[in-house]
C-alpha atoms as a PDB file:
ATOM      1  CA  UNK A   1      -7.324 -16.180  25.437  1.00  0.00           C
ATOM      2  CA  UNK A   2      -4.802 -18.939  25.274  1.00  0.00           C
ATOM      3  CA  UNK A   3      -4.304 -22.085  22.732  1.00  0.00           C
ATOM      4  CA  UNK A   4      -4.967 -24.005  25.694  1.00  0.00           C
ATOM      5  CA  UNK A   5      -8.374 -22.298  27.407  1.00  0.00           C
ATOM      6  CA  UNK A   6      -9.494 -22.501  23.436  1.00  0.00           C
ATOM      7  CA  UNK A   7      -8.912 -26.233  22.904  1.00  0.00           C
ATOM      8  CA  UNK A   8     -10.576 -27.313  26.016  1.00  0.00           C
ATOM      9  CA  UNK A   9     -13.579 -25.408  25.677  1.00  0.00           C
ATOM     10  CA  UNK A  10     -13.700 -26.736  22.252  1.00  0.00           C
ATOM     11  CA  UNK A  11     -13.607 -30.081  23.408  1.00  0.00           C
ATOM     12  CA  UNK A  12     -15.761 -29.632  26.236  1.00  0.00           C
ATOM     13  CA  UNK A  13     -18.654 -28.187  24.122  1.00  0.00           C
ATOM     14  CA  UNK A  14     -17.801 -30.938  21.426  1.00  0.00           C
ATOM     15  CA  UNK A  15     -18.456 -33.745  24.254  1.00  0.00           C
ATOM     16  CA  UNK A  16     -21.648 -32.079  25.750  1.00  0.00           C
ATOM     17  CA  UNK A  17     -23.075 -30.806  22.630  1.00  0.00           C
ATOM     18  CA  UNK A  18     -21.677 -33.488  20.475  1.00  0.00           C
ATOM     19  CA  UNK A  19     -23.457 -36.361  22.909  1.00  0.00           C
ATOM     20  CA  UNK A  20     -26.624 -34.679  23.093  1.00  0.00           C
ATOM     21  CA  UNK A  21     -26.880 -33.986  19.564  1.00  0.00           C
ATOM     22  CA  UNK A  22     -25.890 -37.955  18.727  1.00  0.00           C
ATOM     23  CA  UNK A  23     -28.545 -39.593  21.058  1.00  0.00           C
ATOM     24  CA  UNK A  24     -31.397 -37.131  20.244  1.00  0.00           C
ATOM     25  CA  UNK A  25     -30.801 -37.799  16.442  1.00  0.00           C
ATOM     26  CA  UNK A  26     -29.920 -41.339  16.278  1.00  0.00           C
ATOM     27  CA  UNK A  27     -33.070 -42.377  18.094  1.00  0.00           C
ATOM     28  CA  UNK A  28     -35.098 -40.231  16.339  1.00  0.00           C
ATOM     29  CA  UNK A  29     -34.118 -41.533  12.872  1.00  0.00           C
ATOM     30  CA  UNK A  30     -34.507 -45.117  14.747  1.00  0.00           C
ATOM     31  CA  UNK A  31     -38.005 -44.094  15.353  1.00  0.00           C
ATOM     32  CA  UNK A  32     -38.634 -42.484  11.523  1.00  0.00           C
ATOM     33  CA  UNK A  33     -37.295 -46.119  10.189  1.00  0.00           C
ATOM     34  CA  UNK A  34     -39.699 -48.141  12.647  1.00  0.00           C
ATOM     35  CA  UNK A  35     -42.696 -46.057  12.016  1.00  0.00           C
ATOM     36  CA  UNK A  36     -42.161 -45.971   8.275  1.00  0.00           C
ATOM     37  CA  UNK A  37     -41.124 -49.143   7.584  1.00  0.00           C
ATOM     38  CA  UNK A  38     -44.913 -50.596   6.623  1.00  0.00           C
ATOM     39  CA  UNK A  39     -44.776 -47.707   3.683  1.00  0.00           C
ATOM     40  CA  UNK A  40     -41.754 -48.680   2.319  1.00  0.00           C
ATOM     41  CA  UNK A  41     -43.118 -49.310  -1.042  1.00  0.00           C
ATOM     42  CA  UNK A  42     -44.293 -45.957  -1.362  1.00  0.00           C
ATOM     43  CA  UNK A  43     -41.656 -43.784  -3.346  1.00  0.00           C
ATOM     44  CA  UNK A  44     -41.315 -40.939  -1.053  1.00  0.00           C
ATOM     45  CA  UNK A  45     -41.594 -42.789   2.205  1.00  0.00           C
ATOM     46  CA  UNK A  46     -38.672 -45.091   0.942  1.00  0.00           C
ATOM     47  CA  UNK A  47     -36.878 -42.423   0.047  1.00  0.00           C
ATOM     48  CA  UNK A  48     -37.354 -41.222   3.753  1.00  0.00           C
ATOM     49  CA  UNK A  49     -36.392 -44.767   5.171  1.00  0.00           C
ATOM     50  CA  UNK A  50     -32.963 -44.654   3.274  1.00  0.00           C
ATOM     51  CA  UNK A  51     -32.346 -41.117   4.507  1.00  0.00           C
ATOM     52  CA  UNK A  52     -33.081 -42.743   7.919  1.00  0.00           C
ATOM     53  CA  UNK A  53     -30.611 -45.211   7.719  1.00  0.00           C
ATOM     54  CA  UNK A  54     -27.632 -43.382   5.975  1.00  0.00           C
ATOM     55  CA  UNK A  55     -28.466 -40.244   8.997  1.00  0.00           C
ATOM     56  CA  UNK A  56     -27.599 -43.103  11.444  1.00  0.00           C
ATOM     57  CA  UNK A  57     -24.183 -44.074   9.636  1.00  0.00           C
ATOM     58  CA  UNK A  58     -23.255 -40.765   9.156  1.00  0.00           C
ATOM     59  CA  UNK A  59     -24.235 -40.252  12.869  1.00  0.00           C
ATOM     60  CA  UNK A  60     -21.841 -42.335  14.089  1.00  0.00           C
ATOM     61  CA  UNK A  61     -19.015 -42.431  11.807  1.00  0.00           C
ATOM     62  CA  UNK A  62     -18.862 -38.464  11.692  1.00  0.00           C
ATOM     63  CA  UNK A  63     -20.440 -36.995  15.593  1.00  0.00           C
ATOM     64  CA  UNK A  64     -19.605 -40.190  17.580  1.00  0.00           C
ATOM     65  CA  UNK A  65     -16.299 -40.270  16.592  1.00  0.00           C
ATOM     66  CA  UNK A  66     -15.648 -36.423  17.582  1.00  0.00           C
ATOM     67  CA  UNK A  67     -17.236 -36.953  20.602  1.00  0.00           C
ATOM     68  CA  UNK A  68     -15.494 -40.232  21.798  1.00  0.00           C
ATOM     69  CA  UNK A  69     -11.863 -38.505  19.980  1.00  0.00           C
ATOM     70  CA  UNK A  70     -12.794 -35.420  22.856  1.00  0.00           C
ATOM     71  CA  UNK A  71     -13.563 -37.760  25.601  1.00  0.00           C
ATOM     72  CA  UNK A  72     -10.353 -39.955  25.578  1.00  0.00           C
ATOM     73  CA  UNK A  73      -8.434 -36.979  24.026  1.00  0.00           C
ATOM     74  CA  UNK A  74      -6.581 -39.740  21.638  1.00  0.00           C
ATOM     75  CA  UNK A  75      -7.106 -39.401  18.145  1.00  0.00           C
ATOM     76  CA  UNK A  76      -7.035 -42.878  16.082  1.00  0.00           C
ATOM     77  CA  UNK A  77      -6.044 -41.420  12.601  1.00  0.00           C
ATOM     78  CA  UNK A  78      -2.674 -40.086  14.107  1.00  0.00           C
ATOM     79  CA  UNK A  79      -1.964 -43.575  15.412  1.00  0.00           C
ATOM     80  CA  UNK A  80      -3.502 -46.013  12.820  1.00  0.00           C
ATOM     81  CA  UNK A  81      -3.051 -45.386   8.676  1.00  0.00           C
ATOM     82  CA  UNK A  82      -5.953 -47.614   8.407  1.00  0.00           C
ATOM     83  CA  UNK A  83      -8.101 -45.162  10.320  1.00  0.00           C
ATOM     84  CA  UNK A  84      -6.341 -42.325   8.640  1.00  0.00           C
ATOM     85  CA  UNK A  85      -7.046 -42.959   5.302  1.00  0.00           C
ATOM     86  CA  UNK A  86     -11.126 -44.669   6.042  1.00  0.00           C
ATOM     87  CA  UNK A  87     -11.816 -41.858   8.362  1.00  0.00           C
ATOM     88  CA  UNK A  88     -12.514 -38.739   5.937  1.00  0.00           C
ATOM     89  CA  UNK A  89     -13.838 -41.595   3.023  1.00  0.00           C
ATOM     90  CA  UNK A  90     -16.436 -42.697   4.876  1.00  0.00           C
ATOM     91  CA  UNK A  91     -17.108 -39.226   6.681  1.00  0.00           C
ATOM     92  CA  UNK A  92     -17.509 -37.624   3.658  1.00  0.00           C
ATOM     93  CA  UNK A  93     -19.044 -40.374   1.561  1.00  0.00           C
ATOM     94  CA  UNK A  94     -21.861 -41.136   4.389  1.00  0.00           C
ATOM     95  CA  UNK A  95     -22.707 -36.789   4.338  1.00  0.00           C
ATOM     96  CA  UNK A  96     -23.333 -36.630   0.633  1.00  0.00           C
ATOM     97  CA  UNK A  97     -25.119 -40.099   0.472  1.00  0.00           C
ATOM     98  CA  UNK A  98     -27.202 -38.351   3.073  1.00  0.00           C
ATOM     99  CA  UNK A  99     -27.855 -35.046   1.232  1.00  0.00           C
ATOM    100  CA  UNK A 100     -28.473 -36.995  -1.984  1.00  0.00           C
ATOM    101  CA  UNK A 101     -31.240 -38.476  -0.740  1.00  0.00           C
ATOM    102  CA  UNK A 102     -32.977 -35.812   0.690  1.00  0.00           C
ATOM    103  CA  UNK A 103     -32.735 -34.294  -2.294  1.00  0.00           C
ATOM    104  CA  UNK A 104     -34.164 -36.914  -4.207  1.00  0.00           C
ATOM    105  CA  UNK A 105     -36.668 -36.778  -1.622  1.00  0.00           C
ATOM    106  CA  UNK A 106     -37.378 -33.103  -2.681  1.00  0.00           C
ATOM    107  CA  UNK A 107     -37.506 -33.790  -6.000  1.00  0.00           C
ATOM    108  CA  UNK A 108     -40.138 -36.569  -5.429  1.00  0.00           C
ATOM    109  CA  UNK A 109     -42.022 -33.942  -3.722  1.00  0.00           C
ATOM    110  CA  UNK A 110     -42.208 -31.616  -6.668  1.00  0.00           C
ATOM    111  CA  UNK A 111     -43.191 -34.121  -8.926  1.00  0.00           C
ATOM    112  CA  UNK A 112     -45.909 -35.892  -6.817  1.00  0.00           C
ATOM    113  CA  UNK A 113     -47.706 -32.356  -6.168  1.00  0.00           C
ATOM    114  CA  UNK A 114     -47.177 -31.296 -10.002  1.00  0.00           C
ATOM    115  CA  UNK A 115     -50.845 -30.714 -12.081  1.00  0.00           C
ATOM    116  CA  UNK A 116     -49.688 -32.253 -15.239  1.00  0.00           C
ATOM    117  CA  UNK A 117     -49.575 -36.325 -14.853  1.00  0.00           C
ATOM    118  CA  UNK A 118     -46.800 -36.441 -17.592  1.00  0.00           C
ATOM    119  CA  UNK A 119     -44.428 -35.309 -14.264  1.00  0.00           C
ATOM    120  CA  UNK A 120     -46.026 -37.264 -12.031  1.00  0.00           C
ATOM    121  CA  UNK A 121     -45.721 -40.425 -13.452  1.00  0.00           C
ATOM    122  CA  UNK A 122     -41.866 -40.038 -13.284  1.00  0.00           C
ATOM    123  CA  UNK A 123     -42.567 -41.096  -9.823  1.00  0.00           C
ATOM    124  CA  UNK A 124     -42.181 -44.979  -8.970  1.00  0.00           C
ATOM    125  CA  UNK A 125     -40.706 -46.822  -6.746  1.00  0.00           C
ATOM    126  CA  UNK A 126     -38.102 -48.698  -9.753  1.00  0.00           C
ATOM    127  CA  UNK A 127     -36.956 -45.243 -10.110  1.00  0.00           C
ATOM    128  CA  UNK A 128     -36.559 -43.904  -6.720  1.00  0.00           C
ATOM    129  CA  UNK A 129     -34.626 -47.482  -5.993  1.00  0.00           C
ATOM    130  CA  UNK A 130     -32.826 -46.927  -9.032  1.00  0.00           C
ATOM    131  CA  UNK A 131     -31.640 -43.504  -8.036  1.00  0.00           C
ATOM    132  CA  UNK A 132     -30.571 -44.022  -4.375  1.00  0.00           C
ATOM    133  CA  UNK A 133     -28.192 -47.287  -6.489  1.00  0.00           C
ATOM    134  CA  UNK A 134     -26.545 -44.963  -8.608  1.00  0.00           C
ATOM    135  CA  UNK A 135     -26.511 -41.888  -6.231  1.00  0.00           C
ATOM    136  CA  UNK A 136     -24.673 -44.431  -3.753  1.00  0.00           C
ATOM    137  CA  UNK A 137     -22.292 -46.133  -6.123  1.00  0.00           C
ATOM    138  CA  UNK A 138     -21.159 -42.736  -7.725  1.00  0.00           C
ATOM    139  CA  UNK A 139     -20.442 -41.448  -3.836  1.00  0.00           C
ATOM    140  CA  UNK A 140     -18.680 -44.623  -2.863  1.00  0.00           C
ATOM    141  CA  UNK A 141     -16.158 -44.196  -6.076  1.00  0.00           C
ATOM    142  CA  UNK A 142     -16.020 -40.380  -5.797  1.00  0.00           C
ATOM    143  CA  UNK A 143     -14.138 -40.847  -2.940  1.00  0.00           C
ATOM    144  CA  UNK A 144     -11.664 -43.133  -3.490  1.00  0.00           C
ATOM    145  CA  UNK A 145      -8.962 -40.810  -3.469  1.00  0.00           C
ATOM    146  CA  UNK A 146      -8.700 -39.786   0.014  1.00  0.00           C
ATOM    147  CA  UNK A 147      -7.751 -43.546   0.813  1.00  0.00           C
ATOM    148  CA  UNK A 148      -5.181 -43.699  -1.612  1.00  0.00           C
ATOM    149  CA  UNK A 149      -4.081 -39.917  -0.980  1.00  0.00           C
ATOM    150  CA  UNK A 150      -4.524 -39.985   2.455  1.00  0.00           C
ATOM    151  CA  UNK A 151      -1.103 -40.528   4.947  1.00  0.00           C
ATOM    152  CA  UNK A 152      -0.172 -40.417   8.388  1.00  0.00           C
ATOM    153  CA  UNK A 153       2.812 -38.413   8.172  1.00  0.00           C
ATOM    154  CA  UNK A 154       5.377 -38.835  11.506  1.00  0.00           C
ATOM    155  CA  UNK A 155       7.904 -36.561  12.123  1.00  0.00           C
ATOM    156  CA  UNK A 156      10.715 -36.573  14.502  1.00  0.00           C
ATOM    157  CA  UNK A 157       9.763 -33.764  17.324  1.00  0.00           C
ATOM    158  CA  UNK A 158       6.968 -32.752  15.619  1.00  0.00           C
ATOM    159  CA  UNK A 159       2.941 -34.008  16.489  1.00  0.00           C
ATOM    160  CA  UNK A 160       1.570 -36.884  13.696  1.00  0.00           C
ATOM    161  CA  UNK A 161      -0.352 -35.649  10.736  1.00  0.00           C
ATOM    162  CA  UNK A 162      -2.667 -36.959   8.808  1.00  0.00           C
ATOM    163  CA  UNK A 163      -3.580 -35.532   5.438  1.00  0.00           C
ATOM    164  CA  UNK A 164      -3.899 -35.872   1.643  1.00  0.00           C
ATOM    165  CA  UNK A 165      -0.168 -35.995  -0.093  1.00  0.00           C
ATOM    166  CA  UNK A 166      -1.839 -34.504  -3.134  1.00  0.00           C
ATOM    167  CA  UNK A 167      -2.147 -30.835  -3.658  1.00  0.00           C
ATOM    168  CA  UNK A 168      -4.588 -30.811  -6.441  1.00  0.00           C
ATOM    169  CA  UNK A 169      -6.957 -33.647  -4.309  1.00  0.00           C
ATOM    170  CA  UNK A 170      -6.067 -30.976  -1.107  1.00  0.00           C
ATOM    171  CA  UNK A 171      -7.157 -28.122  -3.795  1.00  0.00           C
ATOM    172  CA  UNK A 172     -10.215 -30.159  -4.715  1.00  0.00           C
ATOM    173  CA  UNK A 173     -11.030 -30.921  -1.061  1.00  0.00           C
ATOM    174  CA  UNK A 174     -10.970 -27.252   0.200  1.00  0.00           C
ATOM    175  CA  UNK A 175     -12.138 -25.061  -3.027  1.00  0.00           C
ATOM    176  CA  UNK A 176     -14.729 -27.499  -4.486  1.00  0.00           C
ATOM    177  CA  UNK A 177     -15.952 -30.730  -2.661  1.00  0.00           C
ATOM    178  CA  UNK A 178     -16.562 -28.779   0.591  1.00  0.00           C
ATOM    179  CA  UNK A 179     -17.603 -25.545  -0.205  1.00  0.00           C
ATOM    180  CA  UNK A 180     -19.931 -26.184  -3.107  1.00  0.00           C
ATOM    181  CA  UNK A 181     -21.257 -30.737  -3.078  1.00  0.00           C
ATOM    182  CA  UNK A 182     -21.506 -30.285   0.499  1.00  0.00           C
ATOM    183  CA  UNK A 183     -22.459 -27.116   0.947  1.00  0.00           C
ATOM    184  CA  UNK A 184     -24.072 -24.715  -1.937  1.00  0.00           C
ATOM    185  CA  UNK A 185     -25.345 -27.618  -4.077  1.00  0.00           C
ATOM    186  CA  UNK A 186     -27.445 -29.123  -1.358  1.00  0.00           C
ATOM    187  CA  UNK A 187     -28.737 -25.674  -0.618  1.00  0.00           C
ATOM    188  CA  UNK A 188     -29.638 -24.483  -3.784  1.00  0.00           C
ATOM    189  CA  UNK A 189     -31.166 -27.770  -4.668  1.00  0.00           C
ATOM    190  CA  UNK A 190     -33.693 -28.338  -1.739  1.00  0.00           C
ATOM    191  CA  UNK A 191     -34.802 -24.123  -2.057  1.00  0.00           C
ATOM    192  CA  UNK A 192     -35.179 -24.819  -5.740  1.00  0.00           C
ATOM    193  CA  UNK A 193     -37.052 -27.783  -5.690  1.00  0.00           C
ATOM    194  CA  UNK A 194     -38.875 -26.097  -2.572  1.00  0.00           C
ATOM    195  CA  UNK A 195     -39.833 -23.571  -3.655  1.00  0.00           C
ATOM    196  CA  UNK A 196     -41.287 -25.205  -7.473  1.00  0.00           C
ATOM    197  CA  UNK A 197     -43.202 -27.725  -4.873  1.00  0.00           C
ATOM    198  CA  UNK A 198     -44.689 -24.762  -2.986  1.00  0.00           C
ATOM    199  CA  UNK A 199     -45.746 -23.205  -5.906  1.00  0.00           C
ATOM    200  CA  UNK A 200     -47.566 -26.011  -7.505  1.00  0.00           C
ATOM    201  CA  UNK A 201     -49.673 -26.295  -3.613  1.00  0.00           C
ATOM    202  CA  UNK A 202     -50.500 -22.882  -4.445  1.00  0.00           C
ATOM    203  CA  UNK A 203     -52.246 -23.467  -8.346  1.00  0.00           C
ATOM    204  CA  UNK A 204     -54.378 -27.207  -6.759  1.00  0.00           C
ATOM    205  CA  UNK A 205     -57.235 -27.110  -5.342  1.00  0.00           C
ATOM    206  CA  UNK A 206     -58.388 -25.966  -1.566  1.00  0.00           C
ATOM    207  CA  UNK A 207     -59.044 -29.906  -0.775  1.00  0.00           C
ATOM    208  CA  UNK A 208     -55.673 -31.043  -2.732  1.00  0.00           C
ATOM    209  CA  UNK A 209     -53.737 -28.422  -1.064  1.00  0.00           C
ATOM    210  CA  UNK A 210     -55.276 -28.574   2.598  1.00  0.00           C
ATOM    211  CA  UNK A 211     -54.205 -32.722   1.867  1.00  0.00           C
ATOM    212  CA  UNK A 212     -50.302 -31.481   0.818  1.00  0.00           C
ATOM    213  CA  UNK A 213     -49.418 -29.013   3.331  1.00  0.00           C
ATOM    214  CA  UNK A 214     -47.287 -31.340   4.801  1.00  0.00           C
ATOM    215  CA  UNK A 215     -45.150 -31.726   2.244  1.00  0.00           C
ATOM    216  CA  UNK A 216     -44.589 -27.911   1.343  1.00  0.00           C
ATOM    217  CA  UNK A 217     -43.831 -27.590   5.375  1.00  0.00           C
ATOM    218  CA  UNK A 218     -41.773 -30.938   5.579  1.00  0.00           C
ATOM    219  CA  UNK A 219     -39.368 -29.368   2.853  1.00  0.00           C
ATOM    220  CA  UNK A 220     -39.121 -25.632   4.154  1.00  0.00           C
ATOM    221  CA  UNK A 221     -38.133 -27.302   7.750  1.00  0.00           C
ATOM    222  CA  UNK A 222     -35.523 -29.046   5.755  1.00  0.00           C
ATOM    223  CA  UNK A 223     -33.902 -26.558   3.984  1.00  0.00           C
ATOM    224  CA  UNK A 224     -33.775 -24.345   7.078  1.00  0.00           C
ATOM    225  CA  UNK A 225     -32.326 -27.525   8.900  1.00  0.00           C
ATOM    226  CA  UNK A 226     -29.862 -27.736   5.886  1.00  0.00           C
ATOM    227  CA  UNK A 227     -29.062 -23.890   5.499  1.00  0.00           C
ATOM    228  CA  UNK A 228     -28.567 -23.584   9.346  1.00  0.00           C
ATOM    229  CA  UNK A 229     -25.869 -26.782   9.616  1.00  0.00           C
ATOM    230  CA  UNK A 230     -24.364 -27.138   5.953  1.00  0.00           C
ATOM    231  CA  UNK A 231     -23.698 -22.772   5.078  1.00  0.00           C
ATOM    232  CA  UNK A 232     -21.727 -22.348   8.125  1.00  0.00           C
ATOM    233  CA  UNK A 233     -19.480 -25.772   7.420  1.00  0.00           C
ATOM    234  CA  UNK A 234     -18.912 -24.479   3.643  1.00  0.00           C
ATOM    235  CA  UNK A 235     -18.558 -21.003   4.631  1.00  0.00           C
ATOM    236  CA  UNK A 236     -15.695 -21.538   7.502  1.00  0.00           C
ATOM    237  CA  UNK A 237     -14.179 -24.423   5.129  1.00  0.00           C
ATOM    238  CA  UNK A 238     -13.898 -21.640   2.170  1.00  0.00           C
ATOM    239  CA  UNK A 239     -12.310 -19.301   3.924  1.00  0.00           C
ATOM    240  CA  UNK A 240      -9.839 -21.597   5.576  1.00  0.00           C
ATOM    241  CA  UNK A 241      -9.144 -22.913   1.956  1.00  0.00           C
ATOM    242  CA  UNK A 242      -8.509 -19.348   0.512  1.00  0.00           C
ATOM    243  CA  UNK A 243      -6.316 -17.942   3.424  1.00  0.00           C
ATOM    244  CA  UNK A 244      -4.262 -21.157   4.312  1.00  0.00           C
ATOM    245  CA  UNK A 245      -3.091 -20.485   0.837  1.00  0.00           C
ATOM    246  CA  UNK A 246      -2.710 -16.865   1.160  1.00  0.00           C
ATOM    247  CA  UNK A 247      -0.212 -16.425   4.160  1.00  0.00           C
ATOM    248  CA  UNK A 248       1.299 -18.788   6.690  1.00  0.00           C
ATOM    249  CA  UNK A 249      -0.839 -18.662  10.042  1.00  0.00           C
ATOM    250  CA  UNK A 250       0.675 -18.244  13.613  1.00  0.00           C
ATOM    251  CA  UNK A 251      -0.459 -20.771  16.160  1.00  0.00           C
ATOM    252  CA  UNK A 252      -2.808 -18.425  18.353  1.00  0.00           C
ATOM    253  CA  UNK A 253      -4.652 -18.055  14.678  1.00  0.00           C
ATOM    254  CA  UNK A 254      -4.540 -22.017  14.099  1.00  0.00           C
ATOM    255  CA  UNK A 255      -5.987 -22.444  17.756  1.00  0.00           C
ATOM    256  CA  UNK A 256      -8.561 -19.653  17.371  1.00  0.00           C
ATOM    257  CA  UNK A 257      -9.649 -21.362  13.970  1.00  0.00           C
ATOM    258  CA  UNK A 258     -10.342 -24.822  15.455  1.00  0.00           C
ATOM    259  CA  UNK A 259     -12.127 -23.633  18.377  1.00  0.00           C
ATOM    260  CA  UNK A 260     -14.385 -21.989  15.841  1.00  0.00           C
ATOM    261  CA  UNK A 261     -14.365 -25.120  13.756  1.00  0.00           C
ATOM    262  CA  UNK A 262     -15.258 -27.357  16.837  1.00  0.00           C
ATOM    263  CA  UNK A 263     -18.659 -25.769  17.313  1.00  0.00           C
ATOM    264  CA  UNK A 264     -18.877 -25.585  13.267  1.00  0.00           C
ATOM    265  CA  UNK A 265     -18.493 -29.450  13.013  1.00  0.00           C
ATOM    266  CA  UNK A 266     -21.004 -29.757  15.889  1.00  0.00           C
ATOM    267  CA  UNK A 267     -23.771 -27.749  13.958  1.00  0.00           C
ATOM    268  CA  UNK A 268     -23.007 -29.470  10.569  1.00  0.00           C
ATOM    269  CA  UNK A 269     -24.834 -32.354  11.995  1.00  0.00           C
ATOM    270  CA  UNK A 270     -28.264 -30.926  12.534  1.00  0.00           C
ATOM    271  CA  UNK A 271     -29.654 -31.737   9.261  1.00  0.00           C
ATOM    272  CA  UNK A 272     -28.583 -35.783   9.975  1.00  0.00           C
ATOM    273  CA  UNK A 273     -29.735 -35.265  13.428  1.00  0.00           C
ATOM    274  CA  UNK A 274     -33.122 -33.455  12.872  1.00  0.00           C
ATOM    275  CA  UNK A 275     -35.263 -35.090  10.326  1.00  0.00           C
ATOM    276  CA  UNK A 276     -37.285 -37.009  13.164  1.00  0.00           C
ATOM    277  CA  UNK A 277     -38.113 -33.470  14.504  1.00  0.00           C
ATOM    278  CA  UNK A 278     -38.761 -31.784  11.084  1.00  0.00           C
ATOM    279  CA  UNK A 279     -41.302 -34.390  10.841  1.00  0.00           C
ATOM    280  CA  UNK A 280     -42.916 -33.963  14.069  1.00  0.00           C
ATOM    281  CA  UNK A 281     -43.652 -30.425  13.867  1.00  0.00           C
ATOM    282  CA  UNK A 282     -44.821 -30.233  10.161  1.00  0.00           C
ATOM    283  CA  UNK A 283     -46.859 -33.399  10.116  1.00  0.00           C
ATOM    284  CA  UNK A 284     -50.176 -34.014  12.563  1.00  0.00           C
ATOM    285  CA  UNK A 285     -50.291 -37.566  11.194  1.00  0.00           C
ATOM    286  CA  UNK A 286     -46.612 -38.335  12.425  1.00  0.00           C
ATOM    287  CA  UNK A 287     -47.294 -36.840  15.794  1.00  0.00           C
ATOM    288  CA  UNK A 288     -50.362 -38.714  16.423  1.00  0.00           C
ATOM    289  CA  UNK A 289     -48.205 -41.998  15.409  1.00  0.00           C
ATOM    290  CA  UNK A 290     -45.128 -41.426  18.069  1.00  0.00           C
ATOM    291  CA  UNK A 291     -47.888 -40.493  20.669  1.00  0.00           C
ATOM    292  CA  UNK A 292     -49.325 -43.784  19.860  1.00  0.00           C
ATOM    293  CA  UNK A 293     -46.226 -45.647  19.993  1.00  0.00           C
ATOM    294  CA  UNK A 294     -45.165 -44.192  23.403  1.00  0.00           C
ATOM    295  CA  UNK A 295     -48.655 -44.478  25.089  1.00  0.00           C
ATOM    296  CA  UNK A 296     -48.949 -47.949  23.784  1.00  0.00           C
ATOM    297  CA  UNK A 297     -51.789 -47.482  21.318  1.00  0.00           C
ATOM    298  CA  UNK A 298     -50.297 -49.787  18.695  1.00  0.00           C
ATOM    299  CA  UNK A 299     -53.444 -50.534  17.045  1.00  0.00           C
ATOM    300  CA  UNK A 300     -53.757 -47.613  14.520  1.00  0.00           C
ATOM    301  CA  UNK A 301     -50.384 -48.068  11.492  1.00  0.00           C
ATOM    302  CA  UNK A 302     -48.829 -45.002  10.737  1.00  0.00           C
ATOM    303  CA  UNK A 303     -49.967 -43.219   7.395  1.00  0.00           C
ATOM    304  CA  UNK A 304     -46.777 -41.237   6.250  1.00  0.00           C
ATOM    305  CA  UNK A 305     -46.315 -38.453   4.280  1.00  0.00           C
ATOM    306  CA  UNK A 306     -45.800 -40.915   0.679  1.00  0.00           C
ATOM    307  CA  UNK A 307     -49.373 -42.360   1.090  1.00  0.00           C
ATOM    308  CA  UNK A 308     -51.171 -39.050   2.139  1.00  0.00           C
ATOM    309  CA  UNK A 309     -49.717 -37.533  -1.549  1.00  0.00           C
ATOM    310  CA  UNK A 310     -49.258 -41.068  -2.969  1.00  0.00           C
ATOM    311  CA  UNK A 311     -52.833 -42.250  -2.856  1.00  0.00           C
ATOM    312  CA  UNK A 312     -54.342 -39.341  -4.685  1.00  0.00           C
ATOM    313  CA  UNK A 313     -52.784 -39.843  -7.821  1.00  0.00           C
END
C-alpha cells in the first residue's frame, strides 16, 4: 500500500472515529459533573468531579485538535511557534493531570473500604483537595521544558518540523515520560490499588460488601478502560523510541508507522472519554439518576458512589 492510501485512511478514521469518540465523551463527563456536583464535598465524589473536568480539557486540547488538524488537513504547530511549543505542554500536562486523579480516586477507594479506621481516616476532603493542588502544580512545572525545548524548525525544500532541540528532553520524552508516567505507572497503580480494594470487599461483611460493589466494579472498568487506551500508546511509543535510534527508517516505514499511530492516538483517549460509561454500567444508582434526568424526573438528587461508601463510616 502506498504513503498516500495510508495517510488518508489515517485521517479519515482519525475524523470519524476521532469525532465520535469527542462528542460521546465530552458530554458524558458534562453529565458526570452535573449529576455530581451536589456531592462535591464528599472526598471521592470530588475527586470524580475534578477527573470530570480535566477529561473535558484533555478532550479538547488532545482529540479535538487531531480531529479538526484531519479535517482542514493544516497543522497549526508547523505554522505558529506559539502553538508549537503549547501544543505537546498542555497535551501532555492535561493526560497525566487526568490519570493522577483517577488514581487518587483509586486510592480513596482502598482506603474508604479498608477494616481498620486508622486507614480510613486518611480520607477527607482537606486531603483529597490538597492532593489534586500538588498533583496539578507538580504536572504544570514538569512540563516546562517542552515550551522552552520545543521549535518549529523551517527548512528550505524540506516540510516544517516541530520538535524538542534537546536530545536528552527527546531521550526523556520517548524512553521515560511516555512509556512508563503515561503508560506503566498508571497501569500498575489502578491494578494495585484495585486489586488491595477488592480484597478488603472480600474480608467485610455480606451487608458492607453487597453496599461496596460498586466501587470494586467502578475500578476494574477503569483499569480495563486504562489498560485498553494507555498499553497500546506506551507500547507503540517504546518501540518507536528504541528503533528510531537504532537505524534510519525509509519513508514507506515512516508512513506505515503513523498510520498505525493514527488509530493508536485515537484509542489513547478512551479512558478520558469513558468514565461516564464506566459509571453507568457498574453503578444502578447512577443509571437510575441519568434515566431521571432524561425522562424529566428531577425530583429524586443523585446519591453517588462517595456517599454510598462515605456515609457508613
Amino acid at each position: 500500500m502506498s504513503t498516500t492510501a495510508l495517510a488518508t485512511i489515517g485521517s479519515q478514521f482519525t475524523i470519524y472515529a476521532g469525532s465520535i469518540l469527542f462528542s460521546l465523551g465530552f458530554s458524558g463527563n458534562l453529565i458526570t459533573i452535573y449529576l455530581f456536583r451536589s456531592m462535591r464535598h464528599i472526598p471521592v465524589t470530588f475527586i470524580l468531579i475534578i477527573l470530570s473536568i480535566a477529561n473535558c480539557i484533555s478532550l479538547i486540547v488532545g482529540l479535538l485538535n487531531r480531529v479538526v488538524v484531519a479535517i482542514v488537513d493544516i497543522d497549526p504547530t508547523l505554522i505558529s511557534p506559539v502553538w508549537c511549543k503549547l501544543r505537546v505542554y498542555t497535551g501532555q500536562t492535561s493526560v497525566l493531570f487526568c490519570q493522577s486523579c483517577a488514581c487518587l480516586a483509586s486510592i480513596n477507594c482502598f482506603l474508604l473500604t479498608n477494616r481498620q479506621l486508622r486507614w480510613r481516616r486518611h480520607v477527607s476532603l482537606f486531603k483529597a483537595r490538597l492532593c489534586i493542588i500538588i498533583a496539578g502544580l507538580f504536572w504544570l512545572m514538569h512540563g516546562l521544558f517542552n515550551p522552552f525545548l520545543t521549535e518549529l524548525i523551517i527548512m528550505k525544500d524540506k516540510s516544517p518540523t516541530c520538535s524538542l532541540t534537546s536530545l536528552i528532553a527527546s531521550n526523556y520524552t520517548g524512553f521515560f515520560l511516555r512509556p512508563i508516567l503515561i503508560g506503566i505507572f498508571p497501569i500498575c497503580t489502578l491494578s494495585i490499588f484495585g486489586t488491595l480494594t477488592y480484597q478488603n470487599l472480600k474480608q467485610l461483611s455480606h451487608r458492607r460488601q453487597f453496599e461496596q460493589q460498586t466501587v470494586c466494579k467502578m475500578l476494574l472498568f477503569q483499569m480495563i478502560a486504562y489498560v485498553s487506551g494507555t498499553l497500546p500508546y506506551a507500547s507503540f511509543y517504546a518501540y518507536q523510541s528504541i528503533t528510531t535510534a537504532m537505524y534510519i527508517k525509509s519513508s514507506l516505514e515512516n508512513a506505515e508507522e503513523n498510520y498505525i499511530l493514527n488509530f493508536i492516538n485515537i484509542i489513547f483517549y478512551m479512558p478520558q472519554a469513558s468514565p461516564f460509561y464506566v459509571y453507568y454500567l457498574s453503578s444502578k444508582f447512577f443509571r437510575k439518576q441519568v434515566k431521571d434526568i432524561f425522562s424529566c424526573h428531577r425530583h429524586n438528587r443523585i446519591q453517588p458512589v462517595g456517599r454510598i461508601i462515605h456515609e457508613q463510616y
